[in-house]
C-alpha atoms as a PDB file:
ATOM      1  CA  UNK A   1      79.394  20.610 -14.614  1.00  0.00           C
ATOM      2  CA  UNK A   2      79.457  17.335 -12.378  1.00  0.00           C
ATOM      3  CA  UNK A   3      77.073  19.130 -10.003  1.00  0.00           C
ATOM      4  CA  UNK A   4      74.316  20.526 -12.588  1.00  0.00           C
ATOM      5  CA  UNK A   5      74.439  16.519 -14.214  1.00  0.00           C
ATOM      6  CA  UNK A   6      73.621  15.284 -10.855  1.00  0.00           C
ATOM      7  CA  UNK A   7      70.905  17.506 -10.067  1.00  0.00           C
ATOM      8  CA  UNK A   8      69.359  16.931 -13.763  1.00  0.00           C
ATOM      9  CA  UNK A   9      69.966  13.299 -12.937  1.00  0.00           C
ATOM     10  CA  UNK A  10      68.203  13.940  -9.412  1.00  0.00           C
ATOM     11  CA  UNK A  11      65.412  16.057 -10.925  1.00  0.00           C
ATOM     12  CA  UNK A  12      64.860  12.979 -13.510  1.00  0.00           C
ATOM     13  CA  UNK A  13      64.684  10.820 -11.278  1.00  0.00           C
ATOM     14  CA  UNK A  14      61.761  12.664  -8.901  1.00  0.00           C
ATOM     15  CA  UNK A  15      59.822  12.870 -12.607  1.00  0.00           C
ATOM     16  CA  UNK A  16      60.195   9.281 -12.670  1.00  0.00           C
ATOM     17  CA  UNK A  17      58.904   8.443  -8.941  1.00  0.00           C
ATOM     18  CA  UNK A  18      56.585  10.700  -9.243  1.00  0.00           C
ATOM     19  CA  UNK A  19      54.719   9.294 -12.875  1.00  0.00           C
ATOM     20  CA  UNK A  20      55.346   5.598 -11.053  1.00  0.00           C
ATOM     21  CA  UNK A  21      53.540   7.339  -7.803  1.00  0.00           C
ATOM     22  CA  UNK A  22      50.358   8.523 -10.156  1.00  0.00           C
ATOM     23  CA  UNK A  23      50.466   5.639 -11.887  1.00  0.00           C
ATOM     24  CA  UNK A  24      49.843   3.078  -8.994  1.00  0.00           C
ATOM     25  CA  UNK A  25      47.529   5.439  -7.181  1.00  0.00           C
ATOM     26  CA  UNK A  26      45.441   5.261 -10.813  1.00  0.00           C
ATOM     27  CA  UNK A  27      45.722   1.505 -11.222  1.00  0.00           C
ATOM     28  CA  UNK A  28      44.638   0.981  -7.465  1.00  0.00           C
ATOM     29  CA  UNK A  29      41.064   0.946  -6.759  1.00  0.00           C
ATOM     30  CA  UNK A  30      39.667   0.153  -3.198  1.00  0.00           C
ATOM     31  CA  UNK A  31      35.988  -0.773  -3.142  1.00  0.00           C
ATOM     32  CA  UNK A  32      33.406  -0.887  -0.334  1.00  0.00           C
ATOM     33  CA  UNK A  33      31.426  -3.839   0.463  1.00  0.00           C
ATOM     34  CA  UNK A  34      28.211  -1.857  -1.349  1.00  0.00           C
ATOM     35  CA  UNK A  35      30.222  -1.202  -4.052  1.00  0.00           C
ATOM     36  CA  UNK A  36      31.128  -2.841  -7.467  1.00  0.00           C
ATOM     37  CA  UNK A  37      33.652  -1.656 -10.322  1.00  0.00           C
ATOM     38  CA  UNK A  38      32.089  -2.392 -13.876  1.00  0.00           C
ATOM     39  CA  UNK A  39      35.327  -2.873 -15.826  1.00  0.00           C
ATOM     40  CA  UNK A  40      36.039  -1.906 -19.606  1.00  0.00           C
ATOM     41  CA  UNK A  41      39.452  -2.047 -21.460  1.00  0.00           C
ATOM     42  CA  UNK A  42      39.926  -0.191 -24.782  1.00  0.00           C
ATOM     43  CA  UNK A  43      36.249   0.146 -24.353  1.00  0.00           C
ATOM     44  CA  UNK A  44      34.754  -2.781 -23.527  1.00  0.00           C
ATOM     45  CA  UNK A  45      33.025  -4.476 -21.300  1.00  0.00           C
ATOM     46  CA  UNK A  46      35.536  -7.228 -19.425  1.00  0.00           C
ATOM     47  CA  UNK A  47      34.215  -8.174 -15.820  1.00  0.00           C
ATOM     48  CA  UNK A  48      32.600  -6.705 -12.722  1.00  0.00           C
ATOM     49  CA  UNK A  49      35.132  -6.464  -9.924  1.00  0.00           C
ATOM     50  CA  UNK A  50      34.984  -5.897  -6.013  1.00  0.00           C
ATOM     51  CA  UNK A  51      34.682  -5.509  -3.143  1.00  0.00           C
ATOM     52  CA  UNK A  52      37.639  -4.661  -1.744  1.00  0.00           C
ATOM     53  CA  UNK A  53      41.100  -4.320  -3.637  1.00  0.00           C
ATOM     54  CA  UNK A  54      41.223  -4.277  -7.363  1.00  0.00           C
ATOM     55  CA  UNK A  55      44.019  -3.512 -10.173  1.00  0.00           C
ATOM     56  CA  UNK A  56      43.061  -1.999 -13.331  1.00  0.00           C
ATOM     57  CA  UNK A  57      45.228  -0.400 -16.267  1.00  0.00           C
ATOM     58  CA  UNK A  58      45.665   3.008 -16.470  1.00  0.00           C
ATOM     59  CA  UNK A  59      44.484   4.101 -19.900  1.00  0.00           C
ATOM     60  CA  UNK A  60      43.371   0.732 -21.110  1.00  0.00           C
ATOM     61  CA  UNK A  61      41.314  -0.023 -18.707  1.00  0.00           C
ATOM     62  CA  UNK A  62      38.525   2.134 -17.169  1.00  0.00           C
ATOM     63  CA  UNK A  63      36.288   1.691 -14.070  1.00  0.00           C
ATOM     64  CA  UNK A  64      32.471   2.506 -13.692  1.00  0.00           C
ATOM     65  CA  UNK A  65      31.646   2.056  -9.657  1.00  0.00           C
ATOM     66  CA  UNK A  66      28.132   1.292  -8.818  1.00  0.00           C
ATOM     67  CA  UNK A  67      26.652   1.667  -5.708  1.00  0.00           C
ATOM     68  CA  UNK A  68      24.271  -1.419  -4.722  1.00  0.00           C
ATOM     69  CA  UNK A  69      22.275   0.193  -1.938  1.00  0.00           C
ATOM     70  CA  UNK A  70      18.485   0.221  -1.764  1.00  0.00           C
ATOM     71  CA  UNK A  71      17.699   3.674  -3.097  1.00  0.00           C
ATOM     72  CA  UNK A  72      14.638   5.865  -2.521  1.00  0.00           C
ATOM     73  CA  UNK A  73      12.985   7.582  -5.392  1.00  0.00           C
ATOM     74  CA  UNK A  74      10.299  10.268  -4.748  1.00  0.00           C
ATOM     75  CA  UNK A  75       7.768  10.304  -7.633  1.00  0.00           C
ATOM     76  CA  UNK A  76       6.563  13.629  -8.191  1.00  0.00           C
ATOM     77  CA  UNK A  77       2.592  13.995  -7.868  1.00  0.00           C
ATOM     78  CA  UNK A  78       0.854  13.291 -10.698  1.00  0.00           C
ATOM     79  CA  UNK A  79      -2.427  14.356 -12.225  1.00  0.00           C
ATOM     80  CA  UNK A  80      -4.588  10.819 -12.230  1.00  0.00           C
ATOM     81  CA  UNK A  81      -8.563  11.054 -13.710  1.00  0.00           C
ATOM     82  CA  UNK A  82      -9.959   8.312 -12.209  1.00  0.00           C
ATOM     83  CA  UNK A  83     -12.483   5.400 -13.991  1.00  0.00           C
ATOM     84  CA  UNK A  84     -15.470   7.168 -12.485  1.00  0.00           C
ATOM     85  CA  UNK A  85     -14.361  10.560 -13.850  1.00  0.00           C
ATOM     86  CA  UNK A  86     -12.853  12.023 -10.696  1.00  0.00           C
ATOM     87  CA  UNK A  87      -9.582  13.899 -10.857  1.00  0.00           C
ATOM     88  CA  UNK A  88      -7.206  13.415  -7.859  1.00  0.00           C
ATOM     89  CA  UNK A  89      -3.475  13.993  -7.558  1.00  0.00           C
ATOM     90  CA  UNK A  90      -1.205  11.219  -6.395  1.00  0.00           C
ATOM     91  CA  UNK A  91       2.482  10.757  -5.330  1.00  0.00           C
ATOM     92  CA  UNK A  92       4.597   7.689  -4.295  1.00  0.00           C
ATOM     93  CA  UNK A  93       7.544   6.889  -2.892  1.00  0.00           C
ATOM     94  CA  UNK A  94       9.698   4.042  -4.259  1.00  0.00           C
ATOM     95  CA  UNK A  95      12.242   1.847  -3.086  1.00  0.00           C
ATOM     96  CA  UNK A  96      15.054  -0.002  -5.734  1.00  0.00           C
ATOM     97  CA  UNK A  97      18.560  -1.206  -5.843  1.00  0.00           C
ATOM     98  CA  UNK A  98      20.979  -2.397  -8.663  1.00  0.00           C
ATOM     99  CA  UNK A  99      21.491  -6.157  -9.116  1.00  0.00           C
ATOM    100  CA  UNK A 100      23.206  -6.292 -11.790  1.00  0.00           C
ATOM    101  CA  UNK A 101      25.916  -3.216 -12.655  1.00  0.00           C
ATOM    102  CA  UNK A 102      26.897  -4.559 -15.690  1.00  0.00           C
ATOM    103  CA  UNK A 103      23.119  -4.172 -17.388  1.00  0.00           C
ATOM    104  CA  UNK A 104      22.622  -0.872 -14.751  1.00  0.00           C
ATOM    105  CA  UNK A 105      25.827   0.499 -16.950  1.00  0.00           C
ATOM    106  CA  UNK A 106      25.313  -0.569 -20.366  1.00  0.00           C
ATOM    107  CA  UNK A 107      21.786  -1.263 -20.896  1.00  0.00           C
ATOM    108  CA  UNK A 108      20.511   1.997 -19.704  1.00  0.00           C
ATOM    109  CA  UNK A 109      22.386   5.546 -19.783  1.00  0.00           C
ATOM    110  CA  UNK A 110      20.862   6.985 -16.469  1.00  0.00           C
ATOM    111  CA  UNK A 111      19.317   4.247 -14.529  1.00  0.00           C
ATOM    112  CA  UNK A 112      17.669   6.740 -11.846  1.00  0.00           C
ATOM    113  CA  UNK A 113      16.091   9.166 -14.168  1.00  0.00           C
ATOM    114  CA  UNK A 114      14.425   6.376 -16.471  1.00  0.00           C
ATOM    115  CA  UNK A 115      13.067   4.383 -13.449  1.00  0.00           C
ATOM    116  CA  UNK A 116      11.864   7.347 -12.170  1.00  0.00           C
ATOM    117  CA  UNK A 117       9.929   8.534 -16.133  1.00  0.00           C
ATOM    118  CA  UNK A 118       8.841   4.879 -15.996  1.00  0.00           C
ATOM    119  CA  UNK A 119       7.242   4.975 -12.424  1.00  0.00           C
ATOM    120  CA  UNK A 120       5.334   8.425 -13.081  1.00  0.00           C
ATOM    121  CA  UNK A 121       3.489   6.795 -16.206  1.00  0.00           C
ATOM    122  CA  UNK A 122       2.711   3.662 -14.522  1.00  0.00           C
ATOM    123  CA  UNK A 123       1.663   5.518 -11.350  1.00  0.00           C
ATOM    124  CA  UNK A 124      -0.961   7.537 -14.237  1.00  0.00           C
ATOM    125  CA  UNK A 125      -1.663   4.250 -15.813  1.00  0.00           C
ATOM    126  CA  UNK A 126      -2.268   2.154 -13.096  1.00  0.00           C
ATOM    127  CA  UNK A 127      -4.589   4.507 -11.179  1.00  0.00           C
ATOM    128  CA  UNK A 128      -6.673   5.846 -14.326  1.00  0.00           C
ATOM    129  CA  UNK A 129      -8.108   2.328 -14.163  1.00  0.00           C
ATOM    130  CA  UNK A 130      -9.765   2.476 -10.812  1.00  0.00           C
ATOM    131  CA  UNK A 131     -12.288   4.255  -9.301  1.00  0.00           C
ATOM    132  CA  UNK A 132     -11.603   6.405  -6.077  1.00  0.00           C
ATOM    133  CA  UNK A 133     -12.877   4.637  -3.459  1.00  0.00           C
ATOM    134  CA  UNK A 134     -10.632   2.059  -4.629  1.00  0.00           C
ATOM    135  CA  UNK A 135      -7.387   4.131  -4.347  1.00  0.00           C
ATOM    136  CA  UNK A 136      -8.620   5.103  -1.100  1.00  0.00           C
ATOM    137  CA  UNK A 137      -9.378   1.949   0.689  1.00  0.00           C
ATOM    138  CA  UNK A 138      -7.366  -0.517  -1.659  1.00  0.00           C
ATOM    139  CA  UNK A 139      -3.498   0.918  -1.513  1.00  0.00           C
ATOM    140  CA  UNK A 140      -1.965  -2.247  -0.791  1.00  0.00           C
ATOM    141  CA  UNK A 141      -3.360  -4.008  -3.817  1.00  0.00           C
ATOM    142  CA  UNK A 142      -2.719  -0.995  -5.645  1.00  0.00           C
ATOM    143  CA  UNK A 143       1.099  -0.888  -4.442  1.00  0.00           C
ATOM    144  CA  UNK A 144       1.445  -4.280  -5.306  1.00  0.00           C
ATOM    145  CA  UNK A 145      -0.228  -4.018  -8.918  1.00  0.00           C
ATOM    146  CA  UNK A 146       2.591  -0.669  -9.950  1.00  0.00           C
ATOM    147  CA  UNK A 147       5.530  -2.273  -8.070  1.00  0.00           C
ATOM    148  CA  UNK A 148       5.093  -5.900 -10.044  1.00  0.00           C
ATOM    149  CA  UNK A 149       4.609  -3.703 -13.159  1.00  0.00           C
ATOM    150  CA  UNK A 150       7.990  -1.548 -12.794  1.00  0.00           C
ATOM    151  CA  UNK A 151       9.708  -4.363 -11.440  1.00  0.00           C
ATOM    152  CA  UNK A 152       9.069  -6.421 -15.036  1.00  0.00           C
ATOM    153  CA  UNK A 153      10.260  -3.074 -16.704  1.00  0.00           C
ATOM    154  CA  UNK A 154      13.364  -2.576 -15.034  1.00  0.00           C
ATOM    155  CA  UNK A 155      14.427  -6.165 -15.445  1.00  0.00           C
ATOM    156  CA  UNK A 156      16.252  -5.444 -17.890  1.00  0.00           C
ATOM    157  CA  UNK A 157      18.235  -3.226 -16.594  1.00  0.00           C
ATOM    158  CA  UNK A 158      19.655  -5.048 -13.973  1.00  0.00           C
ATOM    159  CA  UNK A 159      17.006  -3.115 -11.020  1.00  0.00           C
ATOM    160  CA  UNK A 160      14.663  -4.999  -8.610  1.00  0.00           C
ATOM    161  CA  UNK A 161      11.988  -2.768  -7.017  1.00  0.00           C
ATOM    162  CA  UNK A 162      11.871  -3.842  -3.539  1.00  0.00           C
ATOM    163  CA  UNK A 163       8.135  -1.568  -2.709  1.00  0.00           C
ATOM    164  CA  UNK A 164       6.175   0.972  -4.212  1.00  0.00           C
ATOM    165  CA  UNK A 165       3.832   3.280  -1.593  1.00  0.00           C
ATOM    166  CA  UNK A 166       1.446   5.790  -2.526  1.00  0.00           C
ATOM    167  CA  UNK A 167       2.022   8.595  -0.347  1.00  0.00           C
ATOM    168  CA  UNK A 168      -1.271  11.136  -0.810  1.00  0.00           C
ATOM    169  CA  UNK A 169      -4.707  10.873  -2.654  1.00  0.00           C
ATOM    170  CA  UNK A 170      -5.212  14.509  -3.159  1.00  0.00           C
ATOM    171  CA  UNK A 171      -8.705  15.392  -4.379  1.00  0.00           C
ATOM    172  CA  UNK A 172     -10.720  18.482  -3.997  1.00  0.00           C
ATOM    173  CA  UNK A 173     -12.210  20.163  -1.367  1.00  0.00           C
ATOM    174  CA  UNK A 174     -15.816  19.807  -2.900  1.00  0.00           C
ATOM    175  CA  UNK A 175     -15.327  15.960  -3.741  1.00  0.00           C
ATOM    176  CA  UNK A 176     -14.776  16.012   0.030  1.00  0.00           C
ATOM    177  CA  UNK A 177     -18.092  17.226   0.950  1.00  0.00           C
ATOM    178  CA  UNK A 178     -19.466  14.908  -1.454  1.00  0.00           C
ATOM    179  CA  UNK A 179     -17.931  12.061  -0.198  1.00  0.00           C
ATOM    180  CA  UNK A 180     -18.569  12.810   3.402  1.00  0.00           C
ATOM    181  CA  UNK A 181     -22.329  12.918   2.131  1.00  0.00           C
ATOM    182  CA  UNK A 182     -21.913   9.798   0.627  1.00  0.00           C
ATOM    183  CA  UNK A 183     -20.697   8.114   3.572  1.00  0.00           C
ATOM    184  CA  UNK A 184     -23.448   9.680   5.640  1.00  0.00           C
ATOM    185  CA  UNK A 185     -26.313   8.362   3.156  1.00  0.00           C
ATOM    186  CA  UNK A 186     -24.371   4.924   3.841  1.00  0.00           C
ATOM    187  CA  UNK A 187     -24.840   5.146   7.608  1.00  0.00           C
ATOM    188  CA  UNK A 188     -28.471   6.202   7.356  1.00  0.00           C
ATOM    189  CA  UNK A 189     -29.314   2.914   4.852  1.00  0.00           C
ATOM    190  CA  UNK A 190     -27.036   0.603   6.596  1.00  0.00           C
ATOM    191  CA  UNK A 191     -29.126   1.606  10.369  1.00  0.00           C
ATOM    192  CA  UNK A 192     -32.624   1.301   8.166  1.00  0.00           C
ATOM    193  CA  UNK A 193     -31.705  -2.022   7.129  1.00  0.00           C
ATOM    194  CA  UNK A 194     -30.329  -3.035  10.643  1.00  0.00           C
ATOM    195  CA  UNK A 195     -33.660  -1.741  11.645  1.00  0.00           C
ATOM    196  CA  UNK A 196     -35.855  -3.376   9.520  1.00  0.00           C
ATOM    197  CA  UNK A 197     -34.015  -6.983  10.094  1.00  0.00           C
ATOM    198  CA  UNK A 198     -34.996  -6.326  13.756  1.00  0.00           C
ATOM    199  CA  UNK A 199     -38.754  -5.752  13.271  1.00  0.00           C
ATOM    200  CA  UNK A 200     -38.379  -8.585  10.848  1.00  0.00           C
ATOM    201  CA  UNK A 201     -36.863 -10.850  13.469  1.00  0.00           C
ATOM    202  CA  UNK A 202     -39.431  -9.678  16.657  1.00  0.00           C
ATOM    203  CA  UNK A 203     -42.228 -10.337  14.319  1.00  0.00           C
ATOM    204  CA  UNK A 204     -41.465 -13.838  13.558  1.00  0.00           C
ATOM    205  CA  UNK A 205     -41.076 -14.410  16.886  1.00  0.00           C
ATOM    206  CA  UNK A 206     -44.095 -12.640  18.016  1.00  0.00           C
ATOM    207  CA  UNK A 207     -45.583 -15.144  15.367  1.00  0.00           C
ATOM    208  CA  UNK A 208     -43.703 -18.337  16.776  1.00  0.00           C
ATOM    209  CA  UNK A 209     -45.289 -16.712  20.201  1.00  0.00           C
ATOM    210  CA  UNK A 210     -49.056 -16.692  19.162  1.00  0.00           C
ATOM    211  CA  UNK A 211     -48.617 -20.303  17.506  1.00  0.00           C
ATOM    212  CA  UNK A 212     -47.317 -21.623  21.134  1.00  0.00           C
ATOM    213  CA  UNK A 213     -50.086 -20.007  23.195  1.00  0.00           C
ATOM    214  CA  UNK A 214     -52.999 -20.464  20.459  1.00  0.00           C
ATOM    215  CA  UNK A 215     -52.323 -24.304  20.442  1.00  0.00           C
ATOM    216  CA  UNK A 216     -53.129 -24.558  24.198  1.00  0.00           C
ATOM    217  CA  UNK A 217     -55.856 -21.723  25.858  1.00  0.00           C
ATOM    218  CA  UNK A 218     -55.168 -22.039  28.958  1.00  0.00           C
ATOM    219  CA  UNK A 219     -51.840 -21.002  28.258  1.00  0.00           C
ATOM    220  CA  UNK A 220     -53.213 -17.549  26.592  1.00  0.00           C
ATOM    221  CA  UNK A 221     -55.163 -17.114  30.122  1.00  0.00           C
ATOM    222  CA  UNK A 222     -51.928 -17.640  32.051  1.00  0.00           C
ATOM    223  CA  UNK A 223     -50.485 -14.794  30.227  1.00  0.00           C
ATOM    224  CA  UNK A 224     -53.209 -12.613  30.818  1.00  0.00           C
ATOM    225  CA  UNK A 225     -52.533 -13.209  34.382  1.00  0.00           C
ATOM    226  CA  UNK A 226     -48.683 -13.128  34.426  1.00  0.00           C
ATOM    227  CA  UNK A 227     -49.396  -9.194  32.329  1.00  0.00           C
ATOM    228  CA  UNK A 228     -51.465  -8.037  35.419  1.00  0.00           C
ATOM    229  CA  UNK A 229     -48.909  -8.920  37.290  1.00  0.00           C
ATOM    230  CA  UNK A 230     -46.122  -7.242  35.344  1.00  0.00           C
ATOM    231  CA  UNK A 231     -48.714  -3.985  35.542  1.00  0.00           C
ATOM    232  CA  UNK A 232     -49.417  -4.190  38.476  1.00  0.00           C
ATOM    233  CA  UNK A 233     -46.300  -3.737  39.890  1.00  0.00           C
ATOM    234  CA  UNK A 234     -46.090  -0.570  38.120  1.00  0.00           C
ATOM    235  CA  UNK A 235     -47.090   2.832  40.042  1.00  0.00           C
ATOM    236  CA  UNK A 236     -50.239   3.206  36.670  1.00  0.00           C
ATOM    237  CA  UNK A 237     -53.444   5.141  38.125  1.00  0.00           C
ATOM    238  CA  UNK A 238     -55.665   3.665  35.006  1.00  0.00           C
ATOM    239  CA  UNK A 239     -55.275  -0.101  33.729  1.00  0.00           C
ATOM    240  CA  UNK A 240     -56.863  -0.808  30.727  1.00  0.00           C
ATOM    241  CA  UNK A 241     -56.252  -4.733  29.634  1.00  0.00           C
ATOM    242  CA  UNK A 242     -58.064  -7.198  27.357  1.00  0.00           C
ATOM    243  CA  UNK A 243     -60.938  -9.348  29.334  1.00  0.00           C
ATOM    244  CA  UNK A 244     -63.222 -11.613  27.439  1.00  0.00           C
ATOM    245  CA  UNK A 245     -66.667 -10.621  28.330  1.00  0.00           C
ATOM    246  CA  UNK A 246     -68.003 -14.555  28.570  1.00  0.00           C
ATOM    247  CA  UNK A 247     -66.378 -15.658  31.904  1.00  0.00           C
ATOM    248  CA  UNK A 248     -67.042 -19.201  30.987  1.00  0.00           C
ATOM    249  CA  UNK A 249     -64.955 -18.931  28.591  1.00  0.00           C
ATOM    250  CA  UNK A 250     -61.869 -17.721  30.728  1.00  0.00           C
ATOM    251  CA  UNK A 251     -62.572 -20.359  33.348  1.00  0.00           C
ATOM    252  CA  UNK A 252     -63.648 -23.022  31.019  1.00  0.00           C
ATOM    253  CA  UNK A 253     -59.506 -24.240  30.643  1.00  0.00           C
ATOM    254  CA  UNK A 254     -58.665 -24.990  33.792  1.00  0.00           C
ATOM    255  CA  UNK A 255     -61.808 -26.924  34.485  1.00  0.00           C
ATOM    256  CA  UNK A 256     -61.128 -30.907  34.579  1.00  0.00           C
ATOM    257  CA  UNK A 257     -57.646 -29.471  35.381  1.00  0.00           C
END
């Protein structure tokens, strides 16, 4: 009878170690340095806690761990119709982390799901008010514009959107074509202005040039002269050049010279 008391006595004891055992390893909570413990007891909210070694109350107290890393959230591609009518479809990549657990817990029931709702409508919103050639050579601006705009949203919720990038402007294969027309017709009118600023230029200088010589014949004769020359030096079989038929009036400047 001595025997089976001890053993009961032994097997009580083990129950006891072993509910002492569970109930440490419940109350002790070790924390990363990325991590933070959003405490509640009897249901509410009494501290954030951590890194590192923490003590909570089994039963009365329960533990919500948040992870504070910079997170990367793929927005799906959305349908976007553009201001001038075009319809394109556009995905982004964004980049967030919690700053505050205690609003990223309470203020929002899934933090990752509604920052990702909110970034697809903005993405939409933001984009339906340009035109495409501005979501194709203004991304930056455009980045900036949806990441301030999320980042006011998700104040509240204790999240700070580090950078928003739009990944692809997919448009149709036709808009292509009509685009790579477009830039084409640009070319062409940019070289025909080019052009025409050149034959602008040369003629007011060919005008600056006939002011120079006309106030001073005998300079006009010199250039006759210095042309023969140029010709001359040429391998031409037939020279045809202007000569005024009064030789007077060729010689006529350099006399008294």
């Amino acid at each position: 009878m001595d025997i089976l008391q001890i053993f009961g006595d032994l097997g009580f004891l083990v129950v006891i170690i072993v509910l002492v055992l569970a109930f440490l390893a419940s109350a002790i909570k070790v924390l990363r340095e990325y991590e933070r413990a959003v405490v509640f007891t009897l249901g509410r909210y009494t501290g954030t806690k951590g890194p590192g070694l923490i003590l909570v109350v089994p039963i009365v107290q329960q533990v919500v761990r948040m992870d504070l890393r910079v997170r990367v959230l793929d927005v799906p591609s959305q349908d976007v119709i553009s201001q001038d009518n075009v319809s394109v479809r556009v995905n982004a990549v964004i980049y967030f982390r919690v700053v505050d657990p205690e609003k990223a817990t309470i203020q929002v029931e899934n933090f990752m799901q509604a920052t990702s709702e909110l970034s697809q409508t903005t993405l939409r919103s933001v984009l339906g008010k340009h035109e495409l050639d501005e979501m194709l050579s203004e991304r930056d601006k455009l980045n900036s514009d949806i990441q301030e705009i999320i980042d006011t949203q998700t104040d509240g919720w204790g999240i700070k959107v580090a950078n928003v990038e739009i990944k692809h402007v997919d448009i149709d294969e036709s808009m292509i074509r009509a685009i790579a027309r477009q830039a084409e017709a640009e070319r062409e009118r940019r070289a025909k202005v080019i052009n025409a600023q050149g034959e602008q230029q040369a003629a007011a200088k060919l005008l600056e040039a006939a002011e120079i010589l006309s106030a001073e014949p005998g300079a006009m004769q010199l250039r006759y002269l210095s042309t023969l020359t140029t010709i001359g030096s040429e391998k031409n079989s037939t020279i045809v050049f202007p000569f005024p038929t009064d030789l007077g009036s060729l010689i006529k400047p350099f006399e008294g010279k």
